[in-house]
PDB file of N, CA and C in Angstrom:
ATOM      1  N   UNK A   1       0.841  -1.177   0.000  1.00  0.00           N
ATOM      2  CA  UNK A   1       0.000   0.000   0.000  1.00  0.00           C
ATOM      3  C   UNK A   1       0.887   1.240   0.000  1.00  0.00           C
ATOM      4  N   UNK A   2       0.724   2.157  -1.106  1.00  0.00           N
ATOM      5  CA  UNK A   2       1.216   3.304  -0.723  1.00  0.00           C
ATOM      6  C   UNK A   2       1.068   4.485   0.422  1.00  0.00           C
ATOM      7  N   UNK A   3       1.713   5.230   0.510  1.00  0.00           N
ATOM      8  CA  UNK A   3       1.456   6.112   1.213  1.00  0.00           C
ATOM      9  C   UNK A   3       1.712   7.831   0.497  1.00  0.00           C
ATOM     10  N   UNK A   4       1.335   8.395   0.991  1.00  0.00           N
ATOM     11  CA  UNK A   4       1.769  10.057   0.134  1.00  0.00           C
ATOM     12  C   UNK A   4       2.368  10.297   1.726  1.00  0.00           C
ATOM     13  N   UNK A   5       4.027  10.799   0.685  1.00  0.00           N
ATOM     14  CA  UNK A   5       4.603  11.509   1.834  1.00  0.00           C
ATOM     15  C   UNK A   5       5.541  13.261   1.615  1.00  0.00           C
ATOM     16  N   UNK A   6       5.169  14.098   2.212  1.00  0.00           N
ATOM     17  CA  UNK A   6       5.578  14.998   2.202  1.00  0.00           C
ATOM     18  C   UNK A   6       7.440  15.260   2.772  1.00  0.00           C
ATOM     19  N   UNK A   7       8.460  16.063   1.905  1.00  0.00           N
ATOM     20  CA  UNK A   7       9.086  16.237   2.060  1.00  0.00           C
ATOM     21  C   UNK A   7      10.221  17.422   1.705  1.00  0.00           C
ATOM     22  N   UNK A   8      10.499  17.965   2.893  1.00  0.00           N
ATOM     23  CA  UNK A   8      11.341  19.389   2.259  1.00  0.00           C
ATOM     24  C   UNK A   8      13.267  19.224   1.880  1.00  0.00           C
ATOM     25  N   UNK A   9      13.286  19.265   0.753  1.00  0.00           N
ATOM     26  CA  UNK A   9      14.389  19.025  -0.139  1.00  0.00           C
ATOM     27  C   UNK A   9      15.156  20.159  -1.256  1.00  0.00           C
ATOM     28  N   UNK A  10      16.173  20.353  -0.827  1.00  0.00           N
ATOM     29  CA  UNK A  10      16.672  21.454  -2.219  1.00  0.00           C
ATOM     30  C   UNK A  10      16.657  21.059  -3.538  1.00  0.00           C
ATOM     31  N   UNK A  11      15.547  22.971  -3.875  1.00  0.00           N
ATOM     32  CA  UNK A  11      15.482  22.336  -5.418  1.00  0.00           C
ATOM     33  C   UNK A  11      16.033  22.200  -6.080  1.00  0.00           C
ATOM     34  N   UNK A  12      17.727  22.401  -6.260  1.00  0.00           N
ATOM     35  CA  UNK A  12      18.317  22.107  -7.108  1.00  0.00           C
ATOM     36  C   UNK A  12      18.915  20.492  -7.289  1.00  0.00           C
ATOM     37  N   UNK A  13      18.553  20.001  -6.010  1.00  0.00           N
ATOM     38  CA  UNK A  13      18.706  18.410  -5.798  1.00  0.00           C
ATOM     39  C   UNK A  13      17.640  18.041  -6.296  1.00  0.00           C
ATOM     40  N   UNK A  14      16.252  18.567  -6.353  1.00  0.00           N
ATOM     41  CA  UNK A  14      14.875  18.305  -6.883  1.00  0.00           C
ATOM     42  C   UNK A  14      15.115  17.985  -8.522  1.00  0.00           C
ATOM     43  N   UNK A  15      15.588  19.027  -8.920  1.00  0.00           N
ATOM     44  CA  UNK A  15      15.375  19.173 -10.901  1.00  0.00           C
ATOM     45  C   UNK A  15      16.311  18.149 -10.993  1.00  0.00           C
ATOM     46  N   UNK A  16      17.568  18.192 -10.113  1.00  0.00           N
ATOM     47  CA  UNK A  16      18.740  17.053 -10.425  1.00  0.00           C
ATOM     48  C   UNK A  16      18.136  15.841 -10.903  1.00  0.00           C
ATOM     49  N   UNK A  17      17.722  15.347  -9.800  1.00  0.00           N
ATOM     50  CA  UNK A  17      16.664  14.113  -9.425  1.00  0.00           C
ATOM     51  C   UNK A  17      15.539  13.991 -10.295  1.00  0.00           C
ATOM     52  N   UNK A  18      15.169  14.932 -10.876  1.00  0.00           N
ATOM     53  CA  UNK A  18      13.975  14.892 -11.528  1.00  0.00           C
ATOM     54  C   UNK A  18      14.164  14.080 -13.195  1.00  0.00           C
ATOM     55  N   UNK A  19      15.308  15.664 -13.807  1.00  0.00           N
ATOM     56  CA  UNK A  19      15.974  14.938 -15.091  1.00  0.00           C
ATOM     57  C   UNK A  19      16.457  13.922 -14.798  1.00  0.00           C
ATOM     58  N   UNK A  20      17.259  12.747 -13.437  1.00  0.00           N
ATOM     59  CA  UNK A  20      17.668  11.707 -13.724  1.00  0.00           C
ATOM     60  C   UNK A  20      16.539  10.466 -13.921  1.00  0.00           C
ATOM     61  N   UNK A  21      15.490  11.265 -13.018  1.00  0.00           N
ATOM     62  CA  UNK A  21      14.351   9.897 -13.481  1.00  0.00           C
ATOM     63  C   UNK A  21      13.470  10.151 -14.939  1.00  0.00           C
ATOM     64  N   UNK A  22      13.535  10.905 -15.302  1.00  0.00           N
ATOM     65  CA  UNK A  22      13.389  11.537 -16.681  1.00  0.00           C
ATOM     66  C   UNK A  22      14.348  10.483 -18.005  1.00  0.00           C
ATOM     67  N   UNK A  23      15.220  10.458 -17.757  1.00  0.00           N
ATOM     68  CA  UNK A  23      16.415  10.407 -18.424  1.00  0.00           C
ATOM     69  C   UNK A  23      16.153   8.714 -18.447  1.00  0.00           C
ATOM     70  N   UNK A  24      15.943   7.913 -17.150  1.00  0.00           N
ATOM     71  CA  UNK A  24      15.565   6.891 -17.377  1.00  0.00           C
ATOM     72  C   UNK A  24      14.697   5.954 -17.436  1.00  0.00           C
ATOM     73  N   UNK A  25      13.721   7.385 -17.665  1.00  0.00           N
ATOM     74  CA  UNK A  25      11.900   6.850 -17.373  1.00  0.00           C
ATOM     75  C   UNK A  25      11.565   6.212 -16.407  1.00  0.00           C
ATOM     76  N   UNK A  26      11.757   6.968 -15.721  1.00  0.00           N
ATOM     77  CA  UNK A  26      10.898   6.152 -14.344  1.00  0.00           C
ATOM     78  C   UNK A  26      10.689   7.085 -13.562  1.00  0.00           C
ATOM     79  N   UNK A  27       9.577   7.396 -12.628  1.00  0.00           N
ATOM     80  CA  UNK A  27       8.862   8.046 -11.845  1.00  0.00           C
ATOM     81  C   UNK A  27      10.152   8.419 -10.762  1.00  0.00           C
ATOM     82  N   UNK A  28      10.080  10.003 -10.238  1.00  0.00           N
ATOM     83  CA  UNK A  28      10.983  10.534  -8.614  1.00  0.00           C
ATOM     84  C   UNK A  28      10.185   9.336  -7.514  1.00  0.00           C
ATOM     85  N   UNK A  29       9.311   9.164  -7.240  1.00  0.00           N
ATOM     86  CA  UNK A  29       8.577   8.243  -6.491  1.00  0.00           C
ATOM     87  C   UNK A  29       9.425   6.985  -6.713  1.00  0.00           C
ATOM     88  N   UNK A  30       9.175   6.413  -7.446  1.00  0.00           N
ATOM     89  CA  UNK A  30      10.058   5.201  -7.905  1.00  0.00           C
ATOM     90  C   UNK A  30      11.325   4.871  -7.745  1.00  0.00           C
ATOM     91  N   UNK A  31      12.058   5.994  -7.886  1.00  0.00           N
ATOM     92  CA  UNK A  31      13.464   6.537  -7.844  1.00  0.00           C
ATOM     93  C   UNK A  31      13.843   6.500  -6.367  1.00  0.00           C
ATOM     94  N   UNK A  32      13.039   7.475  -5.617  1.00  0.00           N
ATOM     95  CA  UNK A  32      13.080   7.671  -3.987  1.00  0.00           C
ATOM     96  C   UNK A  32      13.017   6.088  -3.516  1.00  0.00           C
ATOM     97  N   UNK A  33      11.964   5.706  -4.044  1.00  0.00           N
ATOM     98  CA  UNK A  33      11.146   4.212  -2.728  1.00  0.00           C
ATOM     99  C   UNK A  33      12.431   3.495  -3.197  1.00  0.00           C
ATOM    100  N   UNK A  34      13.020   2.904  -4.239  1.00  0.00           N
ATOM    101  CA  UNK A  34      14.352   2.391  -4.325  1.00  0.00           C
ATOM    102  C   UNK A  34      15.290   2.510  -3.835  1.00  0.00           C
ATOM    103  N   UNK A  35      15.785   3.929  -3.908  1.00  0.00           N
ATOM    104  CA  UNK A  35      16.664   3.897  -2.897  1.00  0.00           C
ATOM    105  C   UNK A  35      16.418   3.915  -1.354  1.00  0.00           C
ATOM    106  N   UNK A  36      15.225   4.010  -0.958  1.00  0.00           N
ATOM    107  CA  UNK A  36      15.251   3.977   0.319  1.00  0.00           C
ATOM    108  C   UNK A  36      15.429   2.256   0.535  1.00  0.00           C
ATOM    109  N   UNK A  37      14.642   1.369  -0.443  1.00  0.00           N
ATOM    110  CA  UNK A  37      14.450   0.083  -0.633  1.00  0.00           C
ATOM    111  C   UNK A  37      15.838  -0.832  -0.281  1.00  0.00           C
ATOM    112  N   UNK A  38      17.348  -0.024  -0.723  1.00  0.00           N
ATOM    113  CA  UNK A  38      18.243  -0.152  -0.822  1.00  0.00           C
ATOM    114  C   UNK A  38      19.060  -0.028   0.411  1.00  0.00           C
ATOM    115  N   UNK A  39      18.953   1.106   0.860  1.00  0.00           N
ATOM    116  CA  UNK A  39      19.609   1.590   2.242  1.00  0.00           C
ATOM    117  C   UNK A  39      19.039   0.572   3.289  1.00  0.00           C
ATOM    118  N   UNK A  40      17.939   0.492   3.262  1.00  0.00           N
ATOM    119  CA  UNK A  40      17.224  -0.890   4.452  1.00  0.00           C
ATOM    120  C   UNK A  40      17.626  -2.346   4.224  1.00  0.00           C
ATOM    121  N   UNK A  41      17.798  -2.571   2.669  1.00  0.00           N
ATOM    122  CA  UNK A  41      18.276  -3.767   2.623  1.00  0.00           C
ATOM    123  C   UNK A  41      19.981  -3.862   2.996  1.00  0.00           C
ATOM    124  N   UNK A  42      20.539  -3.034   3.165  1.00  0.00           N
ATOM    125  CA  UNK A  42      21.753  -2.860   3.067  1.00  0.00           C
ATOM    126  C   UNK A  42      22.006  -2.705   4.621  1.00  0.00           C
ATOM    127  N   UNK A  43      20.813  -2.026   5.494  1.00  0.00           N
ATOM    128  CA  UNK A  43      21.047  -2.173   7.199  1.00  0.00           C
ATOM    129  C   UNK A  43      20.972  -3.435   7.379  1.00  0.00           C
ATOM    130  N   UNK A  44      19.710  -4.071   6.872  1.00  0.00           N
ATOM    131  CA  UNK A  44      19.407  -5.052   7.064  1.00  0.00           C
ATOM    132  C   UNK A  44      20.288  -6.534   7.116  1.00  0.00           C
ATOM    133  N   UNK A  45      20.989  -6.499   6.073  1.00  0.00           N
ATOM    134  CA  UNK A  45      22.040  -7.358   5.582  1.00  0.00           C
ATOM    135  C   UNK A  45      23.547  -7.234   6.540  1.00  0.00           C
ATOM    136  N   UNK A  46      23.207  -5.880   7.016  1.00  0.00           N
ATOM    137  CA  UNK A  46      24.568  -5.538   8.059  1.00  0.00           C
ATOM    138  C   UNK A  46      24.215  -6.534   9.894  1.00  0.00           C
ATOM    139  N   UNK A  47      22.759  -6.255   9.870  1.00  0.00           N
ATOM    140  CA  UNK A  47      22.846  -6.571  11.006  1.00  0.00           C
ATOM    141  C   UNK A  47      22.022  -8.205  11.040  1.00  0.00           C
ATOM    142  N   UNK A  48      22.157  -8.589  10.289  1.00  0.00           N
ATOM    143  CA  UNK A  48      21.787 -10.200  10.298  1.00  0.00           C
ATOM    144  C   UNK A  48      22.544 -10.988  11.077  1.00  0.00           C
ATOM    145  N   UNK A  49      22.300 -12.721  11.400  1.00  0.00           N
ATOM    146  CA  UNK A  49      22.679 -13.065  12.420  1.00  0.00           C
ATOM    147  C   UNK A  49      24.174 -13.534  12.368  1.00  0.00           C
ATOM    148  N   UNK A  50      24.809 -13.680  12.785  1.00  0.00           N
ATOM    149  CA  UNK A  50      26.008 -14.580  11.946  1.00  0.00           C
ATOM    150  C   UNK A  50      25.733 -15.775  10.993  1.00  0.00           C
ATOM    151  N   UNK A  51      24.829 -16.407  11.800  1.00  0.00           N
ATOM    152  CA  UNK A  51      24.941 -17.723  10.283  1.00  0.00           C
ATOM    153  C   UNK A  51      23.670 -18.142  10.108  1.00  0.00           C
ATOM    154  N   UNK A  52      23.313 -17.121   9.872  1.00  0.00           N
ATOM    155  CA  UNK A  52      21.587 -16.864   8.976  1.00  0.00           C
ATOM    156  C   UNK A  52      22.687 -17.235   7.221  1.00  0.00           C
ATOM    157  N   UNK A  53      21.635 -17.225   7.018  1.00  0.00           N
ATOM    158  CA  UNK A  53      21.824 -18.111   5.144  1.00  0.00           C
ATOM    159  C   UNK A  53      22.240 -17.362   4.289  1.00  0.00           C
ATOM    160  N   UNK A  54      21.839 -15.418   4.809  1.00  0.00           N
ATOM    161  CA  UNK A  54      22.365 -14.304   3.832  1.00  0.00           C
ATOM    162  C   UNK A  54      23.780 -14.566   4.577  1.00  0.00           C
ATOM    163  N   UNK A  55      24.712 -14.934   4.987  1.00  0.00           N
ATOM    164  CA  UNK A  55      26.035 -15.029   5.742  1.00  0.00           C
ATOM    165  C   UNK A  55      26.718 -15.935   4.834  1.00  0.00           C
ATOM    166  N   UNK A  56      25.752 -17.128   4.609  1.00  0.00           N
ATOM    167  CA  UNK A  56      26.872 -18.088   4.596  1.00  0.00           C
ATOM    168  C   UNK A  56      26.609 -18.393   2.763  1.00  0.00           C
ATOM    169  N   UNK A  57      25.661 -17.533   1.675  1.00  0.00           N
ATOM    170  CA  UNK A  57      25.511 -17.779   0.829  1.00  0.00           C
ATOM    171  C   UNK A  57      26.823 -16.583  -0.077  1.00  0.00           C
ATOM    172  N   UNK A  58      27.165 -15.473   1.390  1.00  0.00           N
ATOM    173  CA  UNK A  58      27.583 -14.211   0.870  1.00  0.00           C
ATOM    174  C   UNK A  58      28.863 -14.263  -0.084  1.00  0.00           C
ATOM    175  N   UNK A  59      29.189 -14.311  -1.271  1.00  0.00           N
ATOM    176  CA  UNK A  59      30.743 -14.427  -1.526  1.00  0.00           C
ATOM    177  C   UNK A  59      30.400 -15.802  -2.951  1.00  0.00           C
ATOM    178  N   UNK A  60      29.276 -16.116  -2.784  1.00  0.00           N
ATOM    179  CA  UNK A  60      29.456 -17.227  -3.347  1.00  0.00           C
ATOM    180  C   UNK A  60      29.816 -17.192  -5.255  1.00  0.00           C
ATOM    181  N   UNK A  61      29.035 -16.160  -5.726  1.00  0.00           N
ATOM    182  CA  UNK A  61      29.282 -15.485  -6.649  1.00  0.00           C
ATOM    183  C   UNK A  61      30.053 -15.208  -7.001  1.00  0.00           C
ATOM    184  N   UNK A  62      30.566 -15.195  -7.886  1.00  0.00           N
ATOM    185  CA  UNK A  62      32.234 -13.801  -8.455  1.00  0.00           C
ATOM    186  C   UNK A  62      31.330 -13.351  -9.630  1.00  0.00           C
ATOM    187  N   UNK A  63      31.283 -11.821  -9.189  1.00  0.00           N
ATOM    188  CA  UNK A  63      31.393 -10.915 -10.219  1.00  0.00           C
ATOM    189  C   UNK A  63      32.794 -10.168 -10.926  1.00  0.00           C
ATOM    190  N   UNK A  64      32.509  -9.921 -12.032  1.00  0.00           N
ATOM    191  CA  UNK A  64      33.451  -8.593 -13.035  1.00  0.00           C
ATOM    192  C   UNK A  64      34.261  -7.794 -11.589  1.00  0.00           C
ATOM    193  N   UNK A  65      35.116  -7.504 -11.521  1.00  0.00           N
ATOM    194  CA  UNK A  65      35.582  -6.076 -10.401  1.00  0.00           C
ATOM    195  C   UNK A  65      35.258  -4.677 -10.780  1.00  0.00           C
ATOM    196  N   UNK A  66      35.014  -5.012 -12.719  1.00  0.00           N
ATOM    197  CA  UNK A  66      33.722  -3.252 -12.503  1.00  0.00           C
ATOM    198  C   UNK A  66      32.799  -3.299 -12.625  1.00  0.00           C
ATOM    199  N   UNK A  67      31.943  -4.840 -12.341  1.00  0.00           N
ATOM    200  CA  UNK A  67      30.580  -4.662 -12.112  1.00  0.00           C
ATOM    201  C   UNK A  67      29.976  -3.722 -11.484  1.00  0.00           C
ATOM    202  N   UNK A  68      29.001  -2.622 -11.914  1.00  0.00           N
ATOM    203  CA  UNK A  68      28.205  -1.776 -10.920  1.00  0.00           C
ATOM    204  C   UNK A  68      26.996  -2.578 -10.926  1.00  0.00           C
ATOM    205  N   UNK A  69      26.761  -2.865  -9.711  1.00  0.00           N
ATOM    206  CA  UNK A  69      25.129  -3.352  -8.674  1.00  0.00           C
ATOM    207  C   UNK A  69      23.935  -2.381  -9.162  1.00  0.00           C
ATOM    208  N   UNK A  70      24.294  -1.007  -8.433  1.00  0.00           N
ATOM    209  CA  UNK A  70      23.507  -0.075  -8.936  1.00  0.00           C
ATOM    210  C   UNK A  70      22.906  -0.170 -10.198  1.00  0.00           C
ATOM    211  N   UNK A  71      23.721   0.343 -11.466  1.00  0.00           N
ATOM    212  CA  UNK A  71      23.271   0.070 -12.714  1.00  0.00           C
ATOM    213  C   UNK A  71      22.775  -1.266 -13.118  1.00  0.00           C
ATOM    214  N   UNK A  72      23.302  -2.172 -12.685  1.00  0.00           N
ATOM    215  CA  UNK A  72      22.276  -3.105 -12.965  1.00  0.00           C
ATOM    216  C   UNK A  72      21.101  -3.602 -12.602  1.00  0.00           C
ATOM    217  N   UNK A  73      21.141  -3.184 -11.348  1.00  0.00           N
ATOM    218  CA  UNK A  73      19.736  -3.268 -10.544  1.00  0.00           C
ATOM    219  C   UNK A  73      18.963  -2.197 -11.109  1.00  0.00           C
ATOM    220  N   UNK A  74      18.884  -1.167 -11.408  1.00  0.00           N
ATOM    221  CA  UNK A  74      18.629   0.023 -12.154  1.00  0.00           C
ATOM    222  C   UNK A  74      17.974  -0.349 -13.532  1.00  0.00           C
ATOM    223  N   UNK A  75      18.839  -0.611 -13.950  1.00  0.00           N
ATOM    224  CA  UNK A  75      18.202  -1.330 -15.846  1.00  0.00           C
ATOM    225  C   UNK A  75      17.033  -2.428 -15.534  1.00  0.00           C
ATOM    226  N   UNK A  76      17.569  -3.501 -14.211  1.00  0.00           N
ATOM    227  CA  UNK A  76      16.253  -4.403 -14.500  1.00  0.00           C
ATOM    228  C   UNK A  76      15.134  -3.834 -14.086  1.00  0.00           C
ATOM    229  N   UNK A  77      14.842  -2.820 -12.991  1.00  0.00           N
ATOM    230  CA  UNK A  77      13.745  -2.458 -12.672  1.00  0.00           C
ATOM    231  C   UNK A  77      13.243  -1.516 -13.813  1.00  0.00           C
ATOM    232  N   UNK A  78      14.149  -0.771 -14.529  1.00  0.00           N
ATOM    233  CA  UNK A  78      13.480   0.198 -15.547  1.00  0.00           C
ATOM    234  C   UNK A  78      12.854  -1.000 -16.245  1.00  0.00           C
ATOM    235  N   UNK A  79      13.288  -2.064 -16.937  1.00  0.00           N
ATOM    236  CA  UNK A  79      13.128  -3.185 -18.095  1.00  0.00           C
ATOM    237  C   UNK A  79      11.957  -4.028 -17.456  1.00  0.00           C
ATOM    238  N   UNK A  80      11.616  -4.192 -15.944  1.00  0.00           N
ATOM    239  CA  UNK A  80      10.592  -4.571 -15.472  1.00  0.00           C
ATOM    240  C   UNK A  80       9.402  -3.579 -15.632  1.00  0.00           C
ATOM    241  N   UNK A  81       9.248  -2.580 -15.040  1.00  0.00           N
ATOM    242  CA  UNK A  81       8.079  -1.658 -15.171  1.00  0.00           C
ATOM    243  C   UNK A  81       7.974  -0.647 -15.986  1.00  0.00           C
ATOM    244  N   UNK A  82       8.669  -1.242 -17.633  1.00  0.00           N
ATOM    245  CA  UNK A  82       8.570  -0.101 -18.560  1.00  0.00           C
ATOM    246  C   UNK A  82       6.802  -0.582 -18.893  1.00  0.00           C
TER     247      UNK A  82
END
């Protein structure tokens, strides 16, 4: 369920933000709830237990060393809710 939330922000961080969700079609709303989506998963993942399953699955992967996360997480959600 959404919510409408009010917030006071500089506008020049506003238009910033604005043309970047512009630029990659996708809603400031969309843009915001993601990254907030991000920062929680990222507390979240910090304070897990020691050998909860996100622990012991962590590493298992090898990525590229210039893989960016961001951008790719970025493209699939644009490529999901175009």
């Amino acid at each position: 369920m959404n919510t409408k939330l009010t917030l006071n922000i500089n506008k020049e961080i506003i238009r910033r933000a604005k043309d970047y969700a512009k630029e990659h079609n996708i809603s400031l709303s969309f843009l915001i709830e993601n990254y907030l989506q991000k920062i929680i998963s990222d507390y979240t993942s910090e304070v897990a237990p020691k050998g909860s399953i996100v622990k012991e699955l962590s590493g298992i992967i090898k990525l590229d060393s210039d893989f960016n996360y961001q951008e790719d997480h970025m493209d699939y959600l644009t490529k999901k809710y175009k």
